[in-house]
N, C-alpha and C. Protein backbone atom coordinates (compact mmCIF):
# COMPACT_ATOMS: atom_id res chain seq x y z
N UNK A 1 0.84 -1.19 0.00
CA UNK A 1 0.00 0.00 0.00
C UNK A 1 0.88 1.25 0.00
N UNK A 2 0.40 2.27 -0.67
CA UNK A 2 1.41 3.77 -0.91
C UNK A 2 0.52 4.66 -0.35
N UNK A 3 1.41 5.53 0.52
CA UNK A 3 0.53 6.43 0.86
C UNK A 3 1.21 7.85 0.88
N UNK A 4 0.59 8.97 0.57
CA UNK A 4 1.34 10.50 0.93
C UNK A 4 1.02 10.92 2.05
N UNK A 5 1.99 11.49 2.32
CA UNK A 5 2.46 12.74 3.14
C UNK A 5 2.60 13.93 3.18
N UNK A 6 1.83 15.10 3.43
CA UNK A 6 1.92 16.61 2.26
C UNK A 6 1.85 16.85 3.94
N UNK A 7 2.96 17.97 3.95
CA UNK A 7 3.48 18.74 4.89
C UNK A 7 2.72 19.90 5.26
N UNK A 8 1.69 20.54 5.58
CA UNK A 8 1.13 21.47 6.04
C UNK A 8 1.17 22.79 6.81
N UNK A 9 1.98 21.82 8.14
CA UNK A 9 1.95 22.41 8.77
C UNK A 9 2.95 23.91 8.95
N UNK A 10 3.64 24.28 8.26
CA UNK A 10 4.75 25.35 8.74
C UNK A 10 4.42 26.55 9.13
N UNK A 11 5.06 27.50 9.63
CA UNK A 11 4.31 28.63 10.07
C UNK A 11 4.18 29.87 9.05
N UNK A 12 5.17 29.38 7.81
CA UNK A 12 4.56 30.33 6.46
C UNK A 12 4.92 32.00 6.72
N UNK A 13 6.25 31.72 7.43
CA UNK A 13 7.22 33.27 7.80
C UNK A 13 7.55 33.56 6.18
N UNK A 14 7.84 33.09 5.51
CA UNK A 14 7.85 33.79 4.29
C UNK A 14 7.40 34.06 3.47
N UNK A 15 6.06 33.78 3.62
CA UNK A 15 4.60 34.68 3.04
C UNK A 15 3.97 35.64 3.71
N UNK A 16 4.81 36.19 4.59
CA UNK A 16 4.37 37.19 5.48
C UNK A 16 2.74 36.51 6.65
N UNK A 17 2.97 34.99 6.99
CA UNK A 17 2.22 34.40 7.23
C UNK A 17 1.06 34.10 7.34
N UNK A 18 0.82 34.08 5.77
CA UNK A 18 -0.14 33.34 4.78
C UNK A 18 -0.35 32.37 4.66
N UNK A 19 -1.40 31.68 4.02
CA UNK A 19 -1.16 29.96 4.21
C UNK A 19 -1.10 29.71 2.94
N UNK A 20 0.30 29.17 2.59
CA UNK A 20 0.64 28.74 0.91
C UNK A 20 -0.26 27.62 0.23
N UNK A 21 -0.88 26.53 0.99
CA UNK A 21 -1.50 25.33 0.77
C UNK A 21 -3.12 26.03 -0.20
N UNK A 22 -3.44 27.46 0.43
CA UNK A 22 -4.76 28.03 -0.19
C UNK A 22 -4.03 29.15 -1.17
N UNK A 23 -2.95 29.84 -1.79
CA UNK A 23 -3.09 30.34 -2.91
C UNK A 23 -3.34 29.76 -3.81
N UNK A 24 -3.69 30.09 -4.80
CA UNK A 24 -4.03 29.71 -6.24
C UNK A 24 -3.12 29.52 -7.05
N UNK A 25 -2.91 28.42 -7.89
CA UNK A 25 -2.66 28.02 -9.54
C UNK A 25 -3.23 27.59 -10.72
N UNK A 26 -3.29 28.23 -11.81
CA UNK A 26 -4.41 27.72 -12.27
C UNK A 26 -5.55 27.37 -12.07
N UNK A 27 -6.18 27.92 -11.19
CA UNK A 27 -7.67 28.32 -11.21
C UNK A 27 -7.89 27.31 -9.88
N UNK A 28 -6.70 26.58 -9.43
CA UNK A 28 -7.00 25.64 -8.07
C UNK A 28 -5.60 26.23 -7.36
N UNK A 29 -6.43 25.66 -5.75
CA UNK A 29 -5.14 26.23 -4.54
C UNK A 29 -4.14 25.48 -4.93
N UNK A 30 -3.18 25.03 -4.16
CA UNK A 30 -1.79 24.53 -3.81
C UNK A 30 -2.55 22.90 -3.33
N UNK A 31 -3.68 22.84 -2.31
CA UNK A 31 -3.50 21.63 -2.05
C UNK A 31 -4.36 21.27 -3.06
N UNK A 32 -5.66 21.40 -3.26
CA UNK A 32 -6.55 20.83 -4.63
C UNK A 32 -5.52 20.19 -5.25
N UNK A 33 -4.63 21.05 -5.72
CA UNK A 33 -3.80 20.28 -6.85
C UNK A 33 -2.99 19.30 -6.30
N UNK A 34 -2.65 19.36 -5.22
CA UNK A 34 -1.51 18.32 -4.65
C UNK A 34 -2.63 17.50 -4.78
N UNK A 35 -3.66 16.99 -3.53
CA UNK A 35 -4.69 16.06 -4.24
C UNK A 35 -4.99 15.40 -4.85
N UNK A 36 -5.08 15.91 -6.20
CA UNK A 36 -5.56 15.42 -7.32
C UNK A 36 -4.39 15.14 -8.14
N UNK A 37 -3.49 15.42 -8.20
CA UNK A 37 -2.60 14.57 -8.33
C UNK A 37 -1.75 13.16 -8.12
N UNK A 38 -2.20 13.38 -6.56
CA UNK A 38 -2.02 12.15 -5.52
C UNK A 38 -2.70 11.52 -5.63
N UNK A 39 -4.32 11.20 -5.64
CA UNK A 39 -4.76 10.41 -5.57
C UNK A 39 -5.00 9.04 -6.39
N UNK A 40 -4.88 9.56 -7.99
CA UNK A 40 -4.62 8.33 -8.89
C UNK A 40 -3.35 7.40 -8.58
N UNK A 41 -1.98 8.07 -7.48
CA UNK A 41 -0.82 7.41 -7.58
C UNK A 41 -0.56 6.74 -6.14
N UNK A 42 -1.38 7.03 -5.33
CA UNK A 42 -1.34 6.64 -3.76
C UNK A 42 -2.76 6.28 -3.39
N UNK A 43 -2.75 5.07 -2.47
CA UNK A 43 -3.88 4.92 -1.44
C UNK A 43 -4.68 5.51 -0.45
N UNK A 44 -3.60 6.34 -0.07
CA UNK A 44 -3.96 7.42 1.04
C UNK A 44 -3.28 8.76 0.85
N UNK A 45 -4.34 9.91 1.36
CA UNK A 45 -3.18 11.03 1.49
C UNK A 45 -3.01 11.57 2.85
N UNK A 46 -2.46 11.75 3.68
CA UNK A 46 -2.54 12.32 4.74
C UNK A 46 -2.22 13.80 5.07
N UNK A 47 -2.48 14.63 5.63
CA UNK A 47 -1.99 15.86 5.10
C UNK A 47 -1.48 16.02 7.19
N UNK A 48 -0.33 16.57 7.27
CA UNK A 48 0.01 16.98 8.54
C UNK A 48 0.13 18.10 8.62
N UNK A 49 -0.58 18.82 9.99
CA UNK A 49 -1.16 20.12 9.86
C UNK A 49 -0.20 20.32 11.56
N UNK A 50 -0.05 22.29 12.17
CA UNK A 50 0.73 21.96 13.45
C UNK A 50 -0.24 21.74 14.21
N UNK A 51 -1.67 21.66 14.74
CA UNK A 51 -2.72 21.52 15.08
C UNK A 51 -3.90 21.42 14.99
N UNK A 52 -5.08 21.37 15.62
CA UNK A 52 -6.09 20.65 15.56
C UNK A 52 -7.04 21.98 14.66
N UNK A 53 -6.70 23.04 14.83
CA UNK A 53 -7.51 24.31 14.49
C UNK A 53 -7.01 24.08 12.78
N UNK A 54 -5.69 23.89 12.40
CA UNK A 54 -5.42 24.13 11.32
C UNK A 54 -6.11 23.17 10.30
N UNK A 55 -5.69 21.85 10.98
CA UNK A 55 -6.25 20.66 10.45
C UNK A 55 -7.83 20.71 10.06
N UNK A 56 -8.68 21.57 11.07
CA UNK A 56 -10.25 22.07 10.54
C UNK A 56 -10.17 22.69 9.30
N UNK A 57 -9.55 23.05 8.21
CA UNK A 57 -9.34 23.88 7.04
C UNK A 57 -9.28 22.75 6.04
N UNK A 58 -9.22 21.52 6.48
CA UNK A 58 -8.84 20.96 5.02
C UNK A 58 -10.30 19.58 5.56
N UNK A 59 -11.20 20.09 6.17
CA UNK A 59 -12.92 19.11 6.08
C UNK A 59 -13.17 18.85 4.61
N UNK A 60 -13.02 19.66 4.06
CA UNK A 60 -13.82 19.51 2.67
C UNK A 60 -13.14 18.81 1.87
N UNK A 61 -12.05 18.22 2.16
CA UNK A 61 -11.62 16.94 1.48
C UNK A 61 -11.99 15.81 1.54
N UNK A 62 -12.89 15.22 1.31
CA UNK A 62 -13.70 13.71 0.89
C UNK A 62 -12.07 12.72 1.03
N UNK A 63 -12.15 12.14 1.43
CA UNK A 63 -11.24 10.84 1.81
C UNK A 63 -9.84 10.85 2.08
N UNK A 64 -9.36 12.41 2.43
CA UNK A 64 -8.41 12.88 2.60
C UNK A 64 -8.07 12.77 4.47
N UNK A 65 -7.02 12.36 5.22
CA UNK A 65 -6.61 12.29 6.61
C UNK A 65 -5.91 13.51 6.83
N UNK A 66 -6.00 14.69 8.17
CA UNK A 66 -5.07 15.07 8.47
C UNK A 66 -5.25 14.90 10.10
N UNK A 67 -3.99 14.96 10.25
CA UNK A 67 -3.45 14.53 11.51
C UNK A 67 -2.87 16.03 11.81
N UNK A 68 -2.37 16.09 13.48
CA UNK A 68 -1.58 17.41 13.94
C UNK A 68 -0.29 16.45 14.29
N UNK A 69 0.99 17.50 14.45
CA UNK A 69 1.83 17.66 14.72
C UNK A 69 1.69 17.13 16.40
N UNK A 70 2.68 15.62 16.97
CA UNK A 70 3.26 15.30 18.02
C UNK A 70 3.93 15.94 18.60
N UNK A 71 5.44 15.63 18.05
CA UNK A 71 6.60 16.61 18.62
C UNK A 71 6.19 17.88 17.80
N UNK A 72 6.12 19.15 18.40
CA UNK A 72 6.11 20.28 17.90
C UNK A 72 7.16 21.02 18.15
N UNK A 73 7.57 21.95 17.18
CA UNK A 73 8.74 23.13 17.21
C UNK A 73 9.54 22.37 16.63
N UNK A 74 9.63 21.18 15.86
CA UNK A 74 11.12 21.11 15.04
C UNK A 74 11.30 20.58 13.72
N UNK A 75 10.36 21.64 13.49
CA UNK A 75 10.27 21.85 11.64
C UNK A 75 9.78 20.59 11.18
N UNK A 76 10.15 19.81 9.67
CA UNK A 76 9.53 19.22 9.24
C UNK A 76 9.67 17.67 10.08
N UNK A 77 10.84 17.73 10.48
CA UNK A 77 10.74 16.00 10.76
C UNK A 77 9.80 16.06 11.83
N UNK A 78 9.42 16.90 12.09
CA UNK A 78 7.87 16.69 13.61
C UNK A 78 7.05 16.28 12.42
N UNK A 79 6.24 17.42 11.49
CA UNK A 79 5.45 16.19 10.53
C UNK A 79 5.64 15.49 9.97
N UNK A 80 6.76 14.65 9.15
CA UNK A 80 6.96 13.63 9.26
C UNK A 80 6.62 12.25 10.38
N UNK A 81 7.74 12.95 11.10
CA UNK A 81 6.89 11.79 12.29
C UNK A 81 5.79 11.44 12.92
N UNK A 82 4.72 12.58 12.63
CA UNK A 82 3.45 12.39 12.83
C UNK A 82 2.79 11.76 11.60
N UNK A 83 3.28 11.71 10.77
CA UNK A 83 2.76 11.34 9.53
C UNK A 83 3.29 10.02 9.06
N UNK A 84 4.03 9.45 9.57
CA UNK A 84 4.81 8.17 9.48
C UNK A 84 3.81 7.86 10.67
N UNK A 85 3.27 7.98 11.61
CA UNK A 85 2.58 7.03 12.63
C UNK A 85 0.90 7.42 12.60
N UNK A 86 0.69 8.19 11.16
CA UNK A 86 -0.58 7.95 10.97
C UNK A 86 -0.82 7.21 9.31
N UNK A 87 0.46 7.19 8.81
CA UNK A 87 0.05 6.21 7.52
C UNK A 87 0.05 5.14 7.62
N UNK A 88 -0.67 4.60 6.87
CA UNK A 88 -1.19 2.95 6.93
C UNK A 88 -0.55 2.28 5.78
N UNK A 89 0.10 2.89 4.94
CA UNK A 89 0.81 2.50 3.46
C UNK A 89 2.16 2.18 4.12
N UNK A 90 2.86 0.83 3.22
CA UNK A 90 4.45 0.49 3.65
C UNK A 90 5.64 1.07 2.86
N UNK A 91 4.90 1.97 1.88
CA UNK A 91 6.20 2.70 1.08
C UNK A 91 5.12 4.59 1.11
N UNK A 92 5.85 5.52 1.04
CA UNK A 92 5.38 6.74 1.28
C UNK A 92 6.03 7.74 0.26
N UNK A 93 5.39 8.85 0.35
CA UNK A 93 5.43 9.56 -0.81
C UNK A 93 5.49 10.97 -0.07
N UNK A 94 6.75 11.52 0.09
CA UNK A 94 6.87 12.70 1.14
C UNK A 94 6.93 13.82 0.54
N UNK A 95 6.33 15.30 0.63
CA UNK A 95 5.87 16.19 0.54
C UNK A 95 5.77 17.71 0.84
N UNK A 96 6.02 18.69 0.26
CA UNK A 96 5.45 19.86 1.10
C UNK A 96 4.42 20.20 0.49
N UNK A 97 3.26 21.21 1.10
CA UNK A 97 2.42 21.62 0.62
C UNK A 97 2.53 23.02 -0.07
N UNK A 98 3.69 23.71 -0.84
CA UNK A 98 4.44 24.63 -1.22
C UNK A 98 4.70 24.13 -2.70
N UNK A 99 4.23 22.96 -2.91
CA UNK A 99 4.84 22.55 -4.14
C UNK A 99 3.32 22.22 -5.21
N UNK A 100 2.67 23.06 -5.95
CA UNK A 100 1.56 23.01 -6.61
C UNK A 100 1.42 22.18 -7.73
N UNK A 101 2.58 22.02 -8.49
CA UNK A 101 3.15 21.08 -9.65
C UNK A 101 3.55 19.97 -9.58
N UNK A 102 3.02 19.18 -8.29
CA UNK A 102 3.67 17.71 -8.51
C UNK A 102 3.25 16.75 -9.34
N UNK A 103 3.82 16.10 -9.90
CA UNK A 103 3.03 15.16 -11.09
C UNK A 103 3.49 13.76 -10.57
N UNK A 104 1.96 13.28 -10.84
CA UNK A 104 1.49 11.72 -10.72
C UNK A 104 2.78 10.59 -11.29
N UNK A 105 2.99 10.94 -12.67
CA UNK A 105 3.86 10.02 -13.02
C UNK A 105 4.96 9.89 -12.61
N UNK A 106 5.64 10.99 -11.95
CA UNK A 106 6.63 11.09 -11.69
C UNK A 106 6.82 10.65 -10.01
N UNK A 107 6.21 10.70 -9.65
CA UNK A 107 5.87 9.89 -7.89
C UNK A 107 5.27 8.14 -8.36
N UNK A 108 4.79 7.85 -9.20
CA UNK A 108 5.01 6.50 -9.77
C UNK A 108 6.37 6.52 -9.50
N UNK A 109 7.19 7.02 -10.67
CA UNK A 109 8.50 6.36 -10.86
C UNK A 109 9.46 6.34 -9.92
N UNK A 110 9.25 7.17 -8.84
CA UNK A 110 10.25 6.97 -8.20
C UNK A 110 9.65 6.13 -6.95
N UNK A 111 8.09 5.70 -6.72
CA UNK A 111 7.81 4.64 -6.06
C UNK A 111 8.17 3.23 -6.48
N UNK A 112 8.57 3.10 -8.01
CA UNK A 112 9.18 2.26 -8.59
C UNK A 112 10.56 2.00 -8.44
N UNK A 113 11.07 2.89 -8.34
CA UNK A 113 12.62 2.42 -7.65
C UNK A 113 12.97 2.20 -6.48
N UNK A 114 11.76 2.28 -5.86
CA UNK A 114 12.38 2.01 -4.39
C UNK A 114 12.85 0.62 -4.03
N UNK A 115 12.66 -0.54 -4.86
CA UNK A 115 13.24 -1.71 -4.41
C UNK A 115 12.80 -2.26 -3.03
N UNK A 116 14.69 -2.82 -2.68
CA UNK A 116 14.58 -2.97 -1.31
C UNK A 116 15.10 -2.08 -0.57
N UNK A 117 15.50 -0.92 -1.20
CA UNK A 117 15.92 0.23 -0.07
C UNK A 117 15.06 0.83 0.37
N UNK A 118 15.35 1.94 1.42
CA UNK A 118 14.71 2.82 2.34
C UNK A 118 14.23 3.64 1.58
N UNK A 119 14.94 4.06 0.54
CA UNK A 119 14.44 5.30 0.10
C UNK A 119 15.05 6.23 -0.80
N UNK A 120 14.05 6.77 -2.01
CA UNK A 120 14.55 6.80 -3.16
C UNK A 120 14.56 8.77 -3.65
N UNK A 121 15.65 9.29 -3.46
CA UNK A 121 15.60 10.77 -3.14
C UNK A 121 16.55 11.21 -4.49
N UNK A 122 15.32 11.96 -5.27
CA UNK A 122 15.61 12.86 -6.13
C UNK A 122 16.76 14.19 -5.87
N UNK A 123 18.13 14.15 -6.95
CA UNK A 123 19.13 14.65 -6.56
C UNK A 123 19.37 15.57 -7.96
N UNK A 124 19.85 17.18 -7.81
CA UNK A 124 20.15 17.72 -8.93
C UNK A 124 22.01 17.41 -8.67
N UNK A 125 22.57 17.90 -9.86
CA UNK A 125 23.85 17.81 -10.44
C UNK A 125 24.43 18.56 -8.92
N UNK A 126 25.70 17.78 -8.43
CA UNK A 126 26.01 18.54 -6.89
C UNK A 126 25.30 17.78 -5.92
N UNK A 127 25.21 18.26 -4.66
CA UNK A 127 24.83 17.63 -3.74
C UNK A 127 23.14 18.57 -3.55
N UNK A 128 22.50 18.65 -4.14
CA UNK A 128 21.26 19.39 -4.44
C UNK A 128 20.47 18.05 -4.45
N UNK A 129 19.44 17.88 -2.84
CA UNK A 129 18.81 17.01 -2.93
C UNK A 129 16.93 17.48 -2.88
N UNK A 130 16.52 16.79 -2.84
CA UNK A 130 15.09 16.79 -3.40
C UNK A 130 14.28 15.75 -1.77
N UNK A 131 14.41 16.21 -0.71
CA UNK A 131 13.94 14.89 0.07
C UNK A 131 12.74 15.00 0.74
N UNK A 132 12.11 16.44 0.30
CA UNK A 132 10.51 16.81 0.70
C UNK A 132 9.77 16.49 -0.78
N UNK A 133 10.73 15.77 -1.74
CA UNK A 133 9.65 15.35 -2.90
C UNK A 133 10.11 13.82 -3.43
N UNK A 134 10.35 12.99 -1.95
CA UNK A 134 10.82 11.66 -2.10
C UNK A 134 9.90 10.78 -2.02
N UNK A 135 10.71 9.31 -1.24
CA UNK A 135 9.89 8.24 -1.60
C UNK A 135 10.57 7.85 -0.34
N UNK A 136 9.74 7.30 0.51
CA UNK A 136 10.53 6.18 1.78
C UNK A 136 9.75 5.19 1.87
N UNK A 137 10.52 4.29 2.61
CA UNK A 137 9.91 3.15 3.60
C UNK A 137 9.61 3.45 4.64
N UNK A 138 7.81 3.27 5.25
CA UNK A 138 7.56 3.50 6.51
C UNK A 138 8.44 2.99 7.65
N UNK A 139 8.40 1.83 7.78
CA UNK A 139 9.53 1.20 8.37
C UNK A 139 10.95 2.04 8.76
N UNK A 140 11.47 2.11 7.64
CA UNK A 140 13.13 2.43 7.86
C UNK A 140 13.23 4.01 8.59
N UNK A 141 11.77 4.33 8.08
CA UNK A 141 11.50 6.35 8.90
C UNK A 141 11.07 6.03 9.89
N UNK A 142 10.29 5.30 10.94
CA UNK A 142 9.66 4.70 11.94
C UNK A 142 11.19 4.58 12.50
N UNK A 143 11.78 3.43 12.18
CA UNK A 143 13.09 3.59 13.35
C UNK A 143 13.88 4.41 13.94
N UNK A 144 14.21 5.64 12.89
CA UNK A 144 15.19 6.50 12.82
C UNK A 144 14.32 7.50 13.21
N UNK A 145 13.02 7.47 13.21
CA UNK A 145 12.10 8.74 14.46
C UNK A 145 12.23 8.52 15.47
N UNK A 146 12.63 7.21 15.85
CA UNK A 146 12.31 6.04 17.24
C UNK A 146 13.22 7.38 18.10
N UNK A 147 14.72 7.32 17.61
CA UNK A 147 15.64 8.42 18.26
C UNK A 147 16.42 8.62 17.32
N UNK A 148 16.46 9.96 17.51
CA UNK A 148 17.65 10.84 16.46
C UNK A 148 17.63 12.43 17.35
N UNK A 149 19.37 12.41 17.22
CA UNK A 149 19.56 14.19 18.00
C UNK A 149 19.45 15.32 16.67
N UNK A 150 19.89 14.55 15.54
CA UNK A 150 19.43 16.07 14.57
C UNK A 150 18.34 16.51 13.97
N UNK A 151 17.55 17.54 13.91
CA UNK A 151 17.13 17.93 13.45
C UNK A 151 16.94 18.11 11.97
N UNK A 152 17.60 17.75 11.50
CA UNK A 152 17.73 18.13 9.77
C UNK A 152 17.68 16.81 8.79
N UNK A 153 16.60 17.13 8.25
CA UNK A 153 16.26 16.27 7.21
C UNK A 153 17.18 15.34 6.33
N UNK A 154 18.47 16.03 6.53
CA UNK A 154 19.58 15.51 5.19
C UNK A 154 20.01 14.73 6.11
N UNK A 155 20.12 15.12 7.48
CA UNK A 155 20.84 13.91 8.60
C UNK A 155 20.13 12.61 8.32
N UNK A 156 18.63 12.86 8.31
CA UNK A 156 18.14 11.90 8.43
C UNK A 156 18.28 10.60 6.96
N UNK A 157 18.21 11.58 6.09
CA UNK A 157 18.58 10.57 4.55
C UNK A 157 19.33 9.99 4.62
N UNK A 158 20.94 10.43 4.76
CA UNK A 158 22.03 10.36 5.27
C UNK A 158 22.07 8.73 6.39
N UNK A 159 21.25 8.77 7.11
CA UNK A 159 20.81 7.29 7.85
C UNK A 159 20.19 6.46 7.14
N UNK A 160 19.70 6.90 5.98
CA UNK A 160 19.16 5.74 5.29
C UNK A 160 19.53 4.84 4.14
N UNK A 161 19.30 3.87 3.92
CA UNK A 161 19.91 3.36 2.33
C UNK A 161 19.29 3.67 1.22
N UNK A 162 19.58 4.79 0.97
CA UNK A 162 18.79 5.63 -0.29
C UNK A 162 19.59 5.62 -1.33
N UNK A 163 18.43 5.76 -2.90
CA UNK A 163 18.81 5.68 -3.88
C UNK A 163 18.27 7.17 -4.26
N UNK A 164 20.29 7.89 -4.38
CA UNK A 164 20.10 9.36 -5.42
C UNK A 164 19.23 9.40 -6.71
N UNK A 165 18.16 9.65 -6.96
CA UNK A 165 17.58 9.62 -8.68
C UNK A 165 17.80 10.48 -9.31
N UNK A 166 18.55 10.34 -10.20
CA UNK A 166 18.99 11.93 -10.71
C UNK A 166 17.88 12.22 -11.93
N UNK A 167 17.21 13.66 -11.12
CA UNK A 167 16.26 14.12 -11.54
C UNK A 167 16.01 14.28 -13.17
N UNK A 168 17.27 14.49 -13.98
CA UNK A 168 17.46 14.23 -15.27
C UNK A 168 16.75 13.21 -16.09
N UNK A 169 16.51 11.98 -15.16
CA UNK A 169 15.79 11.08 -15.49
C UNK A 169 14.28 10.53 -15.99
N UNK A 170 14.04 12.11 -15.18
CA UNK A 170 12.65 12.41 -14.50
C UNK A 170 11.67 13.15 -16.11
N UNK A 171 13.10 14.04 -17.10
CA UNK A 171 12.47 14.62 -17.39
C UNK A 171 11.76 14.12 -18.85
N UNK A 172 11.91 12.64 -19.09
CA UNK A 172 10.49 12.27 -20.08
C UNK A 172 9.00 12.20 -19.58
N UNK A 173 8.81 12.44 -18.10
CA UNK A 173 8.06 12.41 -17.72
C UNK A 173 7.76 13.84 -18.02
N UNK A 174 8.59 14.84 -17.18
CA UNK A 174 8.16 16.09 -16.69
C UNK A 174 9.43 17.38 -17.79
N UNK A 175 9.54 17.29 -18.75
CA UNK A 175 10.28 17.86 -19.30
C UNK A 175 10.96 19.27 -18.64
N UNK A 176 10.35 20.44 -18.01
CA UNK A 176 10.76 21.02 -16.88
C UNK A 176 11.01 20.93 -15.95
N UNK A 177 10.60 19.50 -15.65
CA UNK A 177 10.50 19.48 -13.90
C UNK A 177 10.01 20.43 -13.20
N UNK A 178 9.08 20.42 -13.31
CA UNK A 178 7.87 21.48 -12.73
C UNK A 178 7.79 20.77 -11.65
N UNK A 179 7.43 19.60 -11.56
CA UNK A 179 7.28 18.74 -10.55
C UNK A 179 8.02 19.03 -9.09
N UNK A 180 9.10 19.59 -8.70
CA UNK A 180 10.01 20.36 -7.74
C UNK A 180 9.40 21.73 -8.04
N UNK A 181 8.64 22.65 -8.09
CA UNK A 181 8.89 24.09 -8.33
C UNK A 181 8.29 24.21 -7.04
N UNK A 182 8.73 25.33 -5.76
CA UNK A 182 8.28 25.13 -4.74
C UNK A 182 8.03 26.69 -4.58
N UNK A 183 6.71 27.59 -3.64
CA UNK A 183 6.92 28.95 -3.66
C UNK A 183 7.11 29.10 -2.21
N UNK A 184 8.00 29.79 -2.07
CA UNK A 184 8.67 30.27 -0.61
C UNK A 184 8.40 31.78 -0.73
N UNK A 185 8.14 32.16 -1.48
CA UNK A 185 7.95 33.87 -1.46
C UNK A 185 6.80 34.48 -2.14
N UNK A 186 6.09 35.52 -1.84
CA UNK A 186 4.74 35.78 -2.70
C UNK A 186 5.26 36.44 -4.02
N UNK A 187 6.45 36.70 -4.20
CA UNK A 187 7.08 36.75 -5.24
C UNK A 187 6.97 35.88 -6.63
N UNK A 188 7.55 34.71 -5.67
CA UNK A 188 7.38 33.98 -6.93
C UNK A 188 6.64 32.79 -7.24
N UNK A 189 5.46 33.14 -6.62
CA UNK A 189 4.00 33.02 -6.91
C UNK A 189 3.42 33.77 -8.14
N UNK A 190 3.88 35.46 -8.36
CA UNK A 190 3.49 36.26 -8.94
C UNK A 190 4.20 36.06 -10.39
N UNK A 191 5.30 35.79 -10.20
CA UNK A 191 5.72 35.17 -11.26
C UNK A 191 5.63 34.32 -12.28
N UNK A 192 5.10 32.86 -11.51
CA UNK A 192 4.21 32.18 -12.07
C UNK A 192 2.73 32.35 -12.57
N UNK A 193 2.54 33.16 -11.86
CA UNK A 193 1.16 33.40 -12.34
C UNK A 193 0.98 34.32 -13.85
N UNK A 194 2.09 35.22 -13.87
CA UNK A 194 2.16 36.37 -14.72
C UNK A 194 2.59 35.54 -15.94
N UNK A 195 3.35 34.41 -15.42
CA UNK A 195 3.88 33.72 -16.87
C UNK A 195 2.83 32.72 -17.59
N UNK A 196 1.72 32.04 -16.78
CA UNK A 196 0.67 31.67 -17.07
C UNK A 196 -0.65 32.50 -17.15
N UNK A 197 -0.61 33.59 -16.88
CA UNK A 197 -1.86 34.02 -16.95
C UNK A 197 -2.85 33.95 -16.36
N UNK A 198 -2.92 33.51 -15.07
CA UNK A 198 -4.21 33.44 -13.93
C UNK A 198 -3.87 33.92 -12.50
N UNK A 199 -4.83 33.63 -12.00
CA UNK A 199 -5.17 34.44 -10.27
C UNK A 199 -4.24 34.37 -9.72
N UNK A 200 -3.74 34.82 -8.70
CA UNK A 200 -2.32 34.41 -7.51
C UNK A 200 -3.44 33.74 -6.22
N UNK A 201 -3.74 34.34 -5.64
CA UNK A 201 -4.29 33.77 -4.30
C UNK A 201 -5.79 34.08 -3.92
N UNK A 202 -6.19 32.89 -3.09
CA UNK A 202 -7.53 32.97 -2.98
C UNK A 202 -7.74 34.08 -1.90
């Protein structure tokens, strides 16, 4: 069973704290589209939110889970780890909700390489990794939540037996690789929008 993971919860300091998951692309928010993307390629989606108030914002999703944040205050691997002990799928599909362009086929393929490793993390040219738009084993993230002193996501890859995919690979699927385009700034939101031609935010 496959299941996602779409990251929710952050506190969105660089949208002047806005909630990125509800601007607009193409005529749908950030999560709609994560969604509907996900759902033809995964069993479940879970969405991890930092609490119970936030998590009330995403009701109107028909068969969609969100869960709150356990350990709180330490960035993403808190949702992660809340999200590793509310999925029910044995391989996972990890996420931010900042990323409006993810494509289906391309979370196939790299649920396809996961083999027998832990986990299969999209890498540009350099040490430029991709590990909020990966692939793990519940399992092998379950242990290494069990205890770990760092904080940082790359520590945590870094513990795992992961396969680099070099994103190059990616692009008969996704010829831009749109699929990674992530907005951290209302900037370049506006950007995108101006280059497509529709709304910025709801």
């Amino acid at each position: 069973m496959k299941s996602a993971i779409v990251l929710v919860g952050g506190e969105a300091r660089r949208v002047n704290g806005m909630e990125k998951y509800f601007f607009r692309y193409h005529g749908k928010t950030f999560i709609e589209r994560l969604v509907e993307s996900l759902r033809p390629v995964t069993d479940e989606i879970v969405l991890v939110a930092k609490d119970a108030r936030q998590c009330a914002r995403f009701r109107k999703f028909e068969g969609v889970r969100c869960v709150r944040d356990i350990r709180t205050g330490i960035g993403p691997l808190g949702g992660i780890h809340a999200g590793v002990l509310a999925a029910t799928g044995d391989v996972l599909f990890v996420c931010a909700c900042d990323m409006p362009c993810v494509s289906g086929p391309v979370v196939e393929r790299l649920f396809a390489a996961l083999d027998d490793h832990d986990a299969v993390i999209p890498v540009w040219s350099g040490e430029m990794i991709e590990p909020l738009h990966a692939v793990y084993r519940r399992s092998a993230l379950a242990a290494y939540l069990e205890s770990h002193e760092s904080l940082s996501v790359r520590a945590m890859v870094k513990s795992l037996d992961a396969v680099y995919f070099s994103v190059e690979e990616l692009r008969e699927l996704d010829p831009d690789l749109i699929t990674f385009t992530n907005i951290n700034k209302l900037e370049e939101l506006e950007t995108m929008e101006n280059r497509n031609g529709s709304s910025g935010k709801e």
